[in-house]
C-alpha atoms as a PDB file:
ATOM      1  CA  UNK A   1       0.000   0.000   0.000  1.00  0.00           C
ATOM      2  CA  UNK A   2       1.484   3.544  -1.123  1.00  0.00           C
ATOM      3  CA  UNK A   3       1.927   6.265   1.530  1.00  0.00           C
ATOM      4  CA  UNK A   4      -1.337   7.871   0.226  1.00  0.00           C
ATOM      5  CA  UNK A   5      -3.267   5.046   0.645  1.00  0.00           C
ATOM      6  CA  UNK A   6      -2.039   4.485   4.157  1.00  0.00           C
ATOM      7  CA  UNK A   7      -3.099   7.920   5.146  1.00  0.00           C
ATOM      8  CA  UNK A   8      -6.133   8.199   3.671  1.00  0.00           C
ATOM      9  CA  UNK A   9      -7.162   5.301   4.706  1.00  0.00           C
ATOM     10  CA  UNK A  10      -6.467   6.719   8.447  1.00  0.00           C
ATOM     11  CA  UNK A  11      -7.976   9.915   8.203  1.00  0.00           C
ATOM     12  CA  UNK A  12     -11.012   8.534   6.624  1.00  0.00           C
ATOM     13  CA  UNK A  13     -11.461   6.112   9.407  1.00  0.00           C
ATOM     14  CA  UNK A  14     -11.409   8.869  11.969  1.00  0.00           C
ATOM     15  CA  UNK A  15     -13.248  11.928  10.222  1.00  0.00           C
ATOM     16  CA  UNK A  16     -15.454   9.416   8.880  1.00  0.00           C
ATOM     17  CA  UNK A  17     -16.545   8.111  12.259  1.00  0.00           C
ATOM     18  CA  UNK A  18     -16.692  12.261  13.587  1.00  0.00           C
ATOM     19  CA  UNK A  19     -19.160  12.909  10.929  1.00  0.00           C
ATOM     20  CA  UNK A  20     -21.617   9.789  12.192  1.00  0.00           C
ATOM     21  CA  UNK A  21     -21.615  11.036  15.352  1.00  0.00           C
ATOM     22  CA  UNK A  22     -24.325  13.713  16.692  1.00  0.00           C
ATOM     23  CA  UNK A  23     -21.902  16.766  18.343  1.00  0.00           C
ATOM     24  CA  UNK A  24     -21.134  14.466  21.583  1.00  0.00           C
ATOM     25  CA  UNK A  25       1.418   6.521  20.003  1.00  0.00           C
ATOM     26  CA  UNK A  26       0.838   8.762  23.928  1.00  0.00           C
ATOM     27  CA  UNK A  27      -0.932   5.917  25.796  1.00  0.00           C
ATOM     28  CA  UNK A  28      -3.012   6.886  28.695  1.00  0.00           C
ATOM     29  CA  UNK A  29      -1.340   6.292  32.223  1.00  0.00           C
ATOM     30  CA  UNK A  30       0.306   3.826  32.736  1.00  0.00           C
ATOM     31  CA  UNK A  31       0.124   2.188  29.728  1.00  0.00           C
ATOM     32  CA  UNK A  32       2.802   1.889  27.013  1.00  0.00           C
ATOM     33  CA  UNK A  33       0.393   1.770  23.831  1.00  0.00           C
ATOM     34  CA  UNK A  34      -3.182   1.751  24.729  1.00  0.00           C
ATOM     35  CA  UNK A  35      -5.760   4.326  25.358  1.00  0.00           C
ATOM     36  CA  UNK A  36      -9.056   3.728  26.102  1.00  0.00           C
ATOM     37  CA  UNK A  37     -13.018   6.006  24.283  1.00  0.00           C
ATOM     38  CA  UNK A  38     -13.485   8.130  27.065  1.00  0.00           C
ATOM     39  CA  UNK A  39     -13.361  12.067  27.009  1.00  0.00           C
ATOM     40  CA  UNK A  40     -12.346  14.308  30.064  1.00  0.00           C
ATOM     41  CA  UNK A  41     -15.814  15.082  31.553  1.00  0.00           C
ATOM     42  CA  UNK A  42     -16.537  18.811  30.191  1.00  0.00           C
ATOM     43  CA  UNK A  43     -15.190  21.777  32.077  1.00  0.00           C
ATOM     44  CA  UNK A  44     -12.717  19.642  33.783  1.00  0.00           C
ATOM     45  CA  UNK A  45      -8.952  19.480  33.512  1.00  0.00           C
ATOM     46  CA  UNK A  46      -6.739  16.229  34.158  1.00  0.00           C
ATOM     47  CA  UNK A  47      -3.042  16.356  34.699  1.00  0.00           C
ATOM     48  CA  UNK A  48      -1.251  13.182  34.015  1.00  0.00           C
ATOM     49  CA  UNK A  49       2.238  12.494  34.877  1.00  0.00           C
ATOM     50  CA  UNK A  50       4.694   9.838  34.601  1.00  0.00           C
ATOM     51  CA  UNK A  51       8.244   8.663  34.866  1.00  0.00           C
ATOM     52  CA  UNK A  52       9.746   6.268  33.024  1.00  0.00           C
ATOM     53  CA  UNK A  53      12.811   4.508  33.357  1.00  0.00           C
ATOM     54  CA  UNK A  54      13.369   2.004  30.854  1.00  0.00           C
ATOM     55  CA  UNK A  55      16.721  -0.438  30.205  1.00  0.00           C
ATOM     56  CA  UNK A  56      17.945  -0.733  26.588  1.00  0.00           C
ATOM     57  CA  UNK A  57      20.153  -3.523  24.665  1.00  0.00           C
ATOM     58  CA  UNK A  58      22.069  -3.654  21.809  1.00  0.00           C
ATOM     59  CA  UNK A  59      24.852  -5.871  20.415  1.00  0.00           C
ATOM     60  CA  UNK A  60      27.813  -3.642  21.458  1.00  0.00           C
ATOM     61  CA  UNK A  61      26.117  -2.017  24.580  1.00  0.00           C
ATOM     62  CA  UNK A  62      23.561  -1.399  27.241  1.00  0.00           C
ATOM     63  CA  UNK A  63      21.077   1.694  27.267  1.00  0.00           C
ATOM     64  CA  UNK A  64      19.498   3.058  29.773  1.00  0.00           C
ATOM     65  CA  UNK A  65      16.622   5.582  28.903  1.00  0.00           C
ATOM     66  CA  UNK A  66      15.004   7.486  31.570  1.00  0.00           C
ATOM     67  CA  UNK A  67      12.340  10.417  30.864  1.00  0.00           C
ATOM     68  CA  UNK A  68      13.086  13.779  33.155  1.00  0.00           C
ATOM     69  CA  UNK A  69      10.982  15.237  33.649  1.00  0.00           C
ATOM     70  CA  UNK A  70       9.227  13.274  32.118  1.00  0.00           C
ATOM     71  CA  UNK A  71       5.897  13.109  30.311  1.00  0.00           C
ATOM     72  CA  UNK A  72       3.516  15.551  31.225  1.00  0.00           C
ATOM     73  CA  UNK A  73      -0.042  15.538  29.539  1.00  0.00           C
ATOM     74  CA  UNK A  74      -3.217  18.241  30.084  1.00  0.00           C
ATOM     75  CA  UNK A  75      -6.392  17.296  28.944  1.00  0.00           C
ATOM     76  CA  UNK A  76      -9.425  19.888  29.182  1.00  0.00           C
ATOM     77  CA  UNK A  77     -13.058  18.523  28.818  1.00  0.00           C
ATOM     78  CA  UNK A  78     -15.047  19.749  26.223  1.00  0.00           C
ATOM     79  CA  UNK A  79     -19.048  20.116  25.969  1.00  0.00           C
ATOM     80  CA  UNK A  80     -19.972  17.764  23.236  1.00  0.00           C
ATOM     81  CA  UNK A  81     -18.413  14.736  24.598  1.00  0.00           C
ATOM     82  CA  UNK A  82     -14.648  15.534  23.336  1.00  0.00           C
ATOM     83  CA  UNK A  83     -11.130  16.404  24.862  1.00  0.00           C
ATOM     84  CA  UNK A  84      -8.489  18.534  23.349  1.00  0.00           C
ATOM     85  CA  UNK A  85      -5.056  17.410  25.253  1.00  0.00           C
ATOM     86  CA  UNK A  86      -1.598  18.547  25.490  1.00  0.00           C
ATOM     87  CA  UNK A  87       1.926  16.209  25.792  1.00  0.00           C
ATOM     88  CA  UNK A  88       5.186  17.151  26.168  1.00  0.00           C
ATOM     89  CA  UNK A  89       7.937  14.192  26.797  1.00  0.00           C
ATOM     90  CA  UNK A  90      11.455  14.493  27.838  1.00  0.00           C
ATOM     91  CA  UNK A  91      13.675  11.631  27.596  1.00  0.00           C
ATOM     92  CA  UNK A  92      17.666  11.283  27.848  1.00  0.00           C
ATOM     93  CA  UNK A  93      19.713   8.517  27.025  1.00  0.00           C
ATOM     94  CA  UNK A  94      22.915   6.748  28.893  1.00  0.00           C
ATOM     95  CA  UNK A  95      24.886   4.577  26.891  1.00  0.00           C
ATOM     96  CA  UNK A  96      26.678   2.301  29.765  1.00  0.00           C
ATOM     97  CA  UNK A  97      29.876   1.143  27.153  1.00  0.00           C
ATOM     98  CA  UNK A  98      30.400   5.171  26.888  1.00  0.00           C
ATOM     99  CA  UNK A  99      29.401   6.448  30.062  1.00  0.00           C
ATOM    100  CA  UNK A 100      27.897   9.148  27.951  1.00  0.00           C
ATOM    101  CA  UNK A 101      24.638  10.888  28.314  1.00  0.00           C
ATOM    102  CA  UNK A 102      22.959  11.478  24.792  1.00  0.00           C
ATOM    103  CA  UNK A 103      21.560  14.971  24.234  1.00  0.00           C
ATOM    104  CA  UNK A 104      18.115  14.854  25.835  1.00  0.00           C
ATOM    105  CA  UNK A 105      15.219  14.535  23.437  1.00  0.00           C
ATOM    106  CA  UNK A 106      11.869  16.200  24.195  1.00  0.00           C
ATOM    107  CA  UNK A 107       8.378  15.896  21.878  1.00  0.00           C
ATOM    108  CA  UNK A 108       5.287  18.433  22.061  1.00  0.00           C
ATOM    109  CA  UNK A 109       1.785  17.126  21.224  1.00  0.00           C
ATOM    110  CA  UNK A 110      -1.478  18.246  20.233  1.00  0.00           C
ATOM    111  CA  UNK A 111      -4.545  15.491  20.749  1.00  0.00           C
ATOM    112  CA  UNK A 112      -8.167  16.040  19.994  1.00  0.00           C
ATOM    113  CA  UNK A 113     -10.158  12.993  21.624  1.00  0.00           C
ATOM    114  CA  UNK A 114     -14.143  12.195  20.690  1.00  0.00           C
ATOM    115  CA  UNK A 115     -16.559   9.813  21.819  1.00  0.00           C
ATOM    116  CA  UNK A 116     -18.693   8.441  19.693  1.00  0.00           C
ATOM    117  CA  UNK A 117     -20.957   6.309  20.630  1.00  0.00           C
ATOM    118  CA  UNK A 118     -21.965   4.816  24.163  1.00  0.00           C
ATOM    119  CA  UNK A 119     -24.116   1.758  24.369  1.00  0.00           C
ATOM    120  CA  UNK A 120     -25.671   0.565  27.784  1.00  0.00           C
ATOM    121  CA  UNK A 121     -26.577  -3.022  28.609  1.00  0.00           C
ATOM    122  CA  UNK A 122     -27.505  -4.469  31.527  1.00  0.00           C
ATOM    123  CA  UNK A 123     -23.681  -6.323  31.950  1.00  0.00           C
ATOM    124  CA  UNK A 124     -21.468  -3.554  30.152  1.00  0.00           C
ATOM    125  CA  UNK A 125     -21.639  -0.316  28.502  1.00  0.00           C
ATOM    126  CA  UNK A 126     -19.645  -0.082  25.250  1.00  0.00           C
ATOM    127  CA  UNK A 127     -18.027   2.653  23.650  1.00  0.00           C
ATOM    128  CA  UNK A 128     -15.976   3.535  20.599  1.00  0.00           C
ATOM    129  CA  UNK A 129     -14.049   7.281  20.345  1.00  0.00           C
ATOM    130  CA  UNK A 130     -10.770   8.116  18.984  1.00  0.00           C
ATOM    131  CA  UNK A 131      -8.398  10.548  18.434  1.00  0.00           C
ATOM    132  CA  UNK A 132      -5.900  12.182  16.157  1.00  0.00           C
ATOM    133  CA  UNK A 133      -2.808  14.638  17.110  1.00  0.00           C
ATOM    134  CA  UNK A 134       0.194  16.585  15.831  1.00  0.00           C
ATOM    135  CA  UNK A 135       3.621  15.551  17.085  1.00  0.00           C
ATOM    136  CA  UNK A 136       5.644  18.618  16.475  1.00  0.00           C
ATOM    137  CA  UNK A 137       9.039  18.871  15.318  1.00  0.00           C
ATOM    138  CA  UNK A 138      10.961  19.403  18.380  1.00  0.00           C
ATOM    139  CA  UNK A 139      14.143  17.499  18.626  1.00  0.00           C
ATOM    140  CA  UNK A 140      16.871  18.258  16.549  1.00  0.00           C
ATOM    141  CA  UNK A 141      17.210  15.744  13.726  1.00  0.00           C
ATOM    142  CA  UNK A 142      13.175  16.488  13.136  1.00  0.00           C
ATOM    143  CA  UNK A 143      13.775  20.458  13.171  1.00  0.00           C
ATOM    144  CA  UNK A 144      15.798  19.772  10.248  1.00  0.00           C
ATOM    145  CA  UNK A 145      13.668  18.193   7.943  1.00  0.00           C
ATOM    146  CA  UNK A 146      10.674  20.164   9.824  1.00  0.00           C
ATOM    147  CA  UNK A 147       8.222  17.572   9.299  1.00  0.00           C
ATOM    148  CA  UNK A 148       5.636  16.599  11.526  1.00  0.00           C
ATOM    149  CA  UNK A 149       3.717  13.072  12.558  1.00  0.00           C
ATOM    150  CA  UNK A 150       0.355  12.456  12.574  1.00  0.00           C
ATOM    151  CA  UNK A 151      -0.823   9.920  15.247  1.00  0.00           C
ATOM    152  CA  UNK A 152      -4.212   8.621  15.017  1.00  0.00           C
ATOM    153  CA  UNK A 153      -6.744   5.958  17.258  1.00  0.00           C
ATOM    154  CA  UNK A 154      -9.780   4.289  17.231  1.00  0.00           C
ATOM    155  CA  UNK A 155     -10.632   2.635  20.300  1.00  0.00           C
ATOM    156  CA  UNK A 156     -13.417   0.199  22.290  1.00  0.00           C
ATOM    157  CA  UNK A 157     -13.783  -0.070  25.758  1.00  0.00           C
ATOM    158  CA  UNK A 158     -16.348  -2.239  27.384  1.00  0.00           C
ATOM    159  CA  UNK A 159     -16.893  -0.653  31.001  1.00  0.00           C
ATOM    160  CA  UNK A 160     -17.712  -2.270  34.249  1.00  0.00           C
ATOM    161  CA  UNK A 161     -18.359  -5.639  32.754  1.00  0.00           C
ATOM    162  CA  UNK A 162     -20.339  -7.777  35.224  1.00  0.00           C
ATOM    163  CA  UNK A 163     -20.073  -4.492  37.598  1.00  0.00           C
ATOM    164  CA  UNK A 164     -16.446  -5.836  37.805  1.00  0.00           C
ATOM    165  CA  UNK A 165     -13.587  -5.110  35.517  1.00  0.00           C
ATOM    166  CA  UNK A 166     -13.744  -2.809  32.186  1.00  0.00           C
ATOM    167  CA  UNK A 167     -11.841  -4.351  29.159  1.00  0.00           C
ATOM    168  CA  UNK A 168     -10.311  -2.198  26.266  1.00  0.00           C
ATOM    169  CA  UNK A 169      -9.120  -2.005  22.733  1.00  0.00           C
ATOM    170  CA  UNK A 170      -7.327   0.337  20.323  1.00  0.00           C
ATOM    171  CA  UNK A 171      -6.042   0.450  16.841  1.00  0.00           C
ATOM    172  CA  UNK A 172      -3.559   2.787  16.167  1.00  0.00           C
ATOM    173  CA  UNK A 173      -1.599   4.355  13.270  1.00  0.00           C
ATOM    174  CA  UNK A 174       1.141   6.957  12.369  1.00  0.00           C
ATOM    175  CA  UNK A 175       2.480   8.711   9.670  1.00  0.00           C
ATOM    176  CA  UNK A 176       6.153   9.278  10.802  1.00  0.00           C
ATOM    177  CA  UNK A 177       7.404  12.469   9.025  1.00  0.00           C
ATOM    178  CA  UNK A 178       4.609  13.233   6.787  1.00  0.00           C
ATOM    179  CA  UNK A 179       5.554  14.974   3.584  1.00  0.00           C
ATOM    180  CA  UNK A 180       9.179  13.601   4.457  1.00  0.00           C
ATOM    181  CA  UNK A 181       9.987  10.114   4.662  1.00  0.00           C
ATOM    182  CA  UNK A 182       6.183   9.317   4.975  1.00  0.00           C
ATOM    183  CA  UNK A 183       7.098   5.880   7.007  1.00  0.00           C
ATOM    184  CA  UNK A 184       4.083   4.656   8.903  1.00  0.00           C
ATOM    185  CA  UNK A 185       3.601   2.467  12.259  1.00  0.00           C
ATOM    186  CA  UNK A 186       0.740   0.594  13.221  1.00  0.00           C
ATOM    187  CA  UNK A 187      -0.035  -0.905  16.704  1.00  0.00           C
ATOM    188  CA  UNK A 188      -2.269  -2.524  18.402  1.00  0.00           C
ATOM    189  CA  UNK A 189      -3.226  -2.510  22.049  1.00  0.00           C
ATOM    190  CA  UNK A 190      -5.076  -3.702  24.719  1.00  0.00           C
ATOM    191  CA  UNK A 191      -5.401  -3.563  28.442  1.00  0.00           C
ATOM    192  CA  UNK A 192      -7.941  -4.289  31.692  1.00  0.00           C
ATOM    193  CA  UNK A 193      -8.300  -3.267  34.767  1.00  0.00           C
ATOM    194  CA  UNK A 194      -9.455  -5.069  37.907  1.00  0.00           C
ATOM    195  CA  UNK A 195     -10.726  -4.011  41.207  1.00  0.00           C
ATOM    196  CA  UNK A 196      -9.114  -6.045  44.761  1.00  0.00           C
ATOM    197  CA  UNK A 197     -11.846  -8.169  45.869  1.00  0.00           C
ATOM    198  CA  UNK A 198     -11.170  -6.505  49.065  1.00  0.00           C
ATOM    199  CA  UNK A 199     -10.516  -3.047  48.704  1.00  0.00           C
ATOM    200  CA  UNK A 200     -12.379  -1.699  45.322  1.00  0.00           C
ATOM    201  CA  UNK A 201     -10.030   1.235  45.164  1.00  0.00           C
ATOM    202  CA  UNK A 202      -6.863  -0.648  44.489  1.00  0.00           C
ATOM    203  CA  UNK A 203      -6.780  -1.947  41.461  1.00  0.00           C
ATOM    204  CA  UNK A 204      -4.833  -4.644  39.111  1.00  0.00           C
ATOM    205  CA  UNK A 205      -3.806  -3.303  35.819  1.00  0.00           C
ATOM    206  CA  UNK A 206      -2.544  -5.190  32.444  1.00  0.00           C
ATOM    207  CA  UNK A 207      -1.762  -4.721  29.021  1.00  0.00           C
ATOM    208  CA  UNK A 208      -0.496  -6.387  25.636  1.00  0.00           C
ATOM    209  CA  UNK A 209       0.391  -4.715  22.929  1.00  0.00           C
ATOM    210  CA  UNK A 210       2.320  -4.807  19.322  1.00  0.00           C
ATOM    211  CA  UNK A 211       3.826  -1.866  17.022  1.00  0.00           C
ATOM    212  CA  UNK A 212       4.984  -2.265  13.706  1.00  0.00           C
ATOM    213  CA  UNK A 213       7.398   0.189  11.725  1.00  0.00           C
ATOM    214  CA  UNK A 214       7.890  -0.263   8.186  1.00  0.00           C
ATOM    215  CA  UNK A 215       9.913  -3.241   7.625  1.00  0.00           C
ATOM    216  CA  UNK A 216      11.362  -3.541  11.146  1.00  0.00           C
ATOM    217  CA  UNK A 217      10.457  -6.620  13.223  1.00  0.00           C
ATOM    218  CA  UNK A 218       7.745  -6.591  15.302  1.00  0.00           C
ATOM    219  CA  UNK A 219       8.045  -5.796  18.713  1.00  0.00           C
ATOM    220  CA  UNK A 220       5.349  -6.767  21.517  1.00  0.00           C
ATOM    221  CA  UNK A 221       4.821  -5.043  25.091  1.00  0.00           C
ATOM    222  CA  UNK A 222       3.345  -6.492  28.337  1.00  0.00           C
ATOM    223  CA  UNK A 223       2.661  -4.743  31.513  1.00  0.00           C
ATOM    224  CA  UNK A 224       1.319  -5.202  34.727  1.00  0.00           C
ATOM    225  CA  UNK A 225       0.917  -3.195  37.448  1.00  0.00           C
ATOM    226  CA  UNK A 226      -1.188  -1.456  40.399  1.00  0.00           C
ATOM    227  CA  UNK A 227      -3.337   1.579  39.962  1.00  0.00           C
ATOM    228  CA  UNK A 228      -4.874   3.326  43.368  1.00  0.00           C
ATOM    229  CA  UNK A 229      -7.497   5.489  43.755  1.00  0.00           C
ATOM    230  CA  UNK A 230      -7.193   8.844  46.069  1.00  0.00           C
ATOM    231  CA  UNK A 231      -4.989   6.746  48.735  1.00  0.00           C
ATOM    232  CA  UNK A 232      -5.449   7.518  52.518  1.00  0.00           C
ATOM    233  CA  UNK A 233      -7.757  10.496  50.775  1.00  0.00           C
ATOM    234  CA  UNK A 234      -5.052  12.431  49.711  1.00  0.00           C
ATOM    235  CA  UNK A 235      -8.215  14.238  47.542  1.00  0.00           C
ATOM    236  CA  UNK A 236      -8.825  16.097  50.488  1.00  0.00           C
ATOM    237  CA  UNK A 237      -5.326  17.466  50.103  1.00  0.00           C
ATOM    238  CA  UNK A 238      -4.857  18.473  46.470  1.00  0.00           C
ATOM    239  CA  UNK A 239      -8.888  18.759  45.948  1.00  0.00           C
ATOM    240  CA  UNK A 240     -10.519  18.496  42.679  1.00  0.00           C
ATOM    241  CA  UNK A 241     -12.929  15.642  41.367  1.00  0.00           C
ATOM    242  CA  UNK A 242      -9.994  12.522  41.347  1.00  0.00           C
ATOM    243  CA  UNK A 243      -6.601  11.340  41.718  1.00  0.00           C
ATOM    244  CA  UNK A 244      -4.897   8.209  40.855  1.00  0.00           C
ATOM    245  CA  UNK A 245      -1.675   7.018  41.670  1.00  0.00           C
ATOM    246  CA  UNK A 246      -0.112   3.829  39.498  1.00  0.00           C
ATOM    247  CA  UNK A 247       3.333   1.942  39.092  1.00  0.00           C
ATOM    248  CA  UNK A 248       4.028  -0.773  37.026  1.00  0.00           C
ATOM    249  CA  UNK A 249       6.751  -2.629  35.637  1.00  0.00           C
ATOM    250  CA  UNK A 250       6.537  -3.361  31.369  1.00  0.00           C
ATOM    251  CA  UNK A 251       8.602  -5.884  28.897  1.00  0.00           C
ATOM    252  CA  UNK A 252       9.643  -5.241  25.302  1.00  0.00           C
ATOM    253  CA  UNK A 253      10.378  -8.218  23.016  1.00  0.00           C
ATOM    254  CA  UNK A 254      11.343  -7.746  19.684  1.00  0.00           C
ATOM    255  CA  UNK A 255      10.354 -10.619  17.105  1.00  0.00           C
ATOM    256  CA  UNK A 256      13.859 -12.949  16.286  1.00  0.00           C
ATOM    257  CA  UNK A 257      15.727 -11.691  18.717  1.00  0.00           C
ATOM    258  CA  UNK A 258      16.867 -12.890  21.975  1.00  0.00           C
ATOM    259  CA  UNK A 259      16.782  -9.677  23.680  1.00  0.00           C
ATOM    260  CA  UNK A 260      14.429  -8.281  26.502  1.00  0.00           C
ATOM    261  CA  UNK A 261      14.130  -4.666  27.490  1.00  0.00           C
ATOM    262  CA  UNK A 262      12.178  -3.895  30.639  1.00  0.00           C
ATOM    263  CA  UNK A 263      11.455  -0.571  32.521  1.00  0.00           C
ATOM    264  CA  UNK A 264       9.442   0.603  34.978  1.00  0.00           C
ATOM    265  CA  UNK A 265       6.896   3.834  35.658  1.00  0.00           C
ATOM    266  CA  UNK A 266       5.374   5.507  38.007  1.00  0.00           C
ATOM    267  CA  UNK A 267       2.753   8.498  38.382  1.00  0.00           C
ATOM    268  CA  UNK A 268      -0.474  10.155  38.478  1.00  0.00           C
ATOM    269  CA  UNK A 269      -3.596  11.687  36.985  1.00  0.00           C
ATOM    270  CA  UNK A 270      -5.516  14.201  38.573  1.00  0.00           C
ATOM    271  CA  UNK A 271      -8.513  16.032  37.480  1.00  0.00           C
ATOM    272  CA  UNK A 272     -10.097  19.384  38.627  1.00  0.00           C
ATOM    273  CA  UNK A 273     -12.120  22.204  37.710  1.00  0.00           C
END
């Protein structure tokens, strides 16, 4: 399939799905690729954060990559069932053969999110939104070519299924460079969370997920983790509508090779008026 194909073929996917509605890859915390179809509620903000410290391998040496400050994401709630968000990332790299640290690189993001349609049964309520963002030329090998990438989603997420855990689904594709080298990536991801039996506001998180760049091997994620919900009601503290605090350790494996790369990350998300 030829470059225009490929993008066409996204952005009809997602305008095409804006236009059926009536007016209603940055992965969601702490997840590596997925997101999941829900908006910000409107006239509310969310601040995510999250650090990520991730351990690298090569033939002739070991990477370490850690984000600082790290990733840093607003989101703003909009009236007709829609978020607009904001990401910036910071990441350096230390190269253990070299003892070197890499210049840092840093990316700046601009995400519009829309739900489009909810559907309520008596064991689940599904829903399917997406999204679509700018990644701006920020780092220094993409301010010379000054050529941006064009992220796109579509994603299901089947909510409190049973009253018990809420499964979800995303497809995602990007144009890497467009009008430049026009490469694209494609992933797929999924992930579920599950309340303690005992204490509803702790909860078990997990996710697999796959990305695929041109003709580079495939490379497959899993994480699992622990997300809690305003602990010892630090709400009253920091006020506004929610917190959540999450850590969770994650796997890479690329396809024919013998090599794993873990990391970990931690942080938050917080929403308030």
């Amino acid at each position: 399939m030829t470059f225009r194909k490929k993008l066409l073929t996204v952005l009809f996917c997602i305008f095409g799905l804006l236009l059926m509605v009536e007016r209603p890859v940055f992965a969601i915390r702490p997840y590596q690729i997925a997101d999941d179809a829900d908006a910000e509620a409107p006239g509310l903000w969310e601040l995510e954060y999250g650090f990520v410290l991730e351990r690298l391998r090569s033939e002739d040496s070991k990477v370490t990559r850690f984000e600082f400050p790290g990733e840093v994401d607003l989101d703003y709630g909009l009236p007709w069932n829609a978020e607009i968000g904001f990401d910036y990332r910071a990441q350096a790299l230390l190269v253990e053969r070299e003892s070197d640290l890499i210049e840092p690189v840093s990316e700046f993001a601009i995400f519009y999110k829309q739900e489009f349609k909810t559907w309520k049964f008596d064991i689940l309520d599904i829903q399917i939104g997406g999204e679509i963002g700018i990644d701006f030329p920020t780092t220094r090998e993409r301010r010379e070519t000054d050529r941006f990438n064009l992220p796109a989603f579509i994603a299901v997420s089947l909510w409190d299924v049973y009253d018990t855990f809420s499964l979800h689904f995303l497809v995602e594709g990007e144009v890497v460079e467009l009008g430049g080298k026009d490469d694209f990536r494609l992933a797929f991801g999924t992930f579920i969370d599950y309340p303690f039996p005992l204490y509803k506001d702790l909860r078990f998180v997990a996710e697999y997920g796959i990305e695929k760049f041109e003709e580079e091997p495939r490379q497959h994620v899993i994480l699992a983790g622990i997300d809690w919900t305003n602990p010892f009601n630090v709400i009253k503290v920091m006020g506004g509508e929610g917190i959540e605090y999450d850590i969770a350790p994650f796997f890479w494996f690329t396809e024919n090779e013998s090599v794993v790369e873990w990391g970990i990350t931690a942080g938050f998300e917080w929403a308030f008026p």
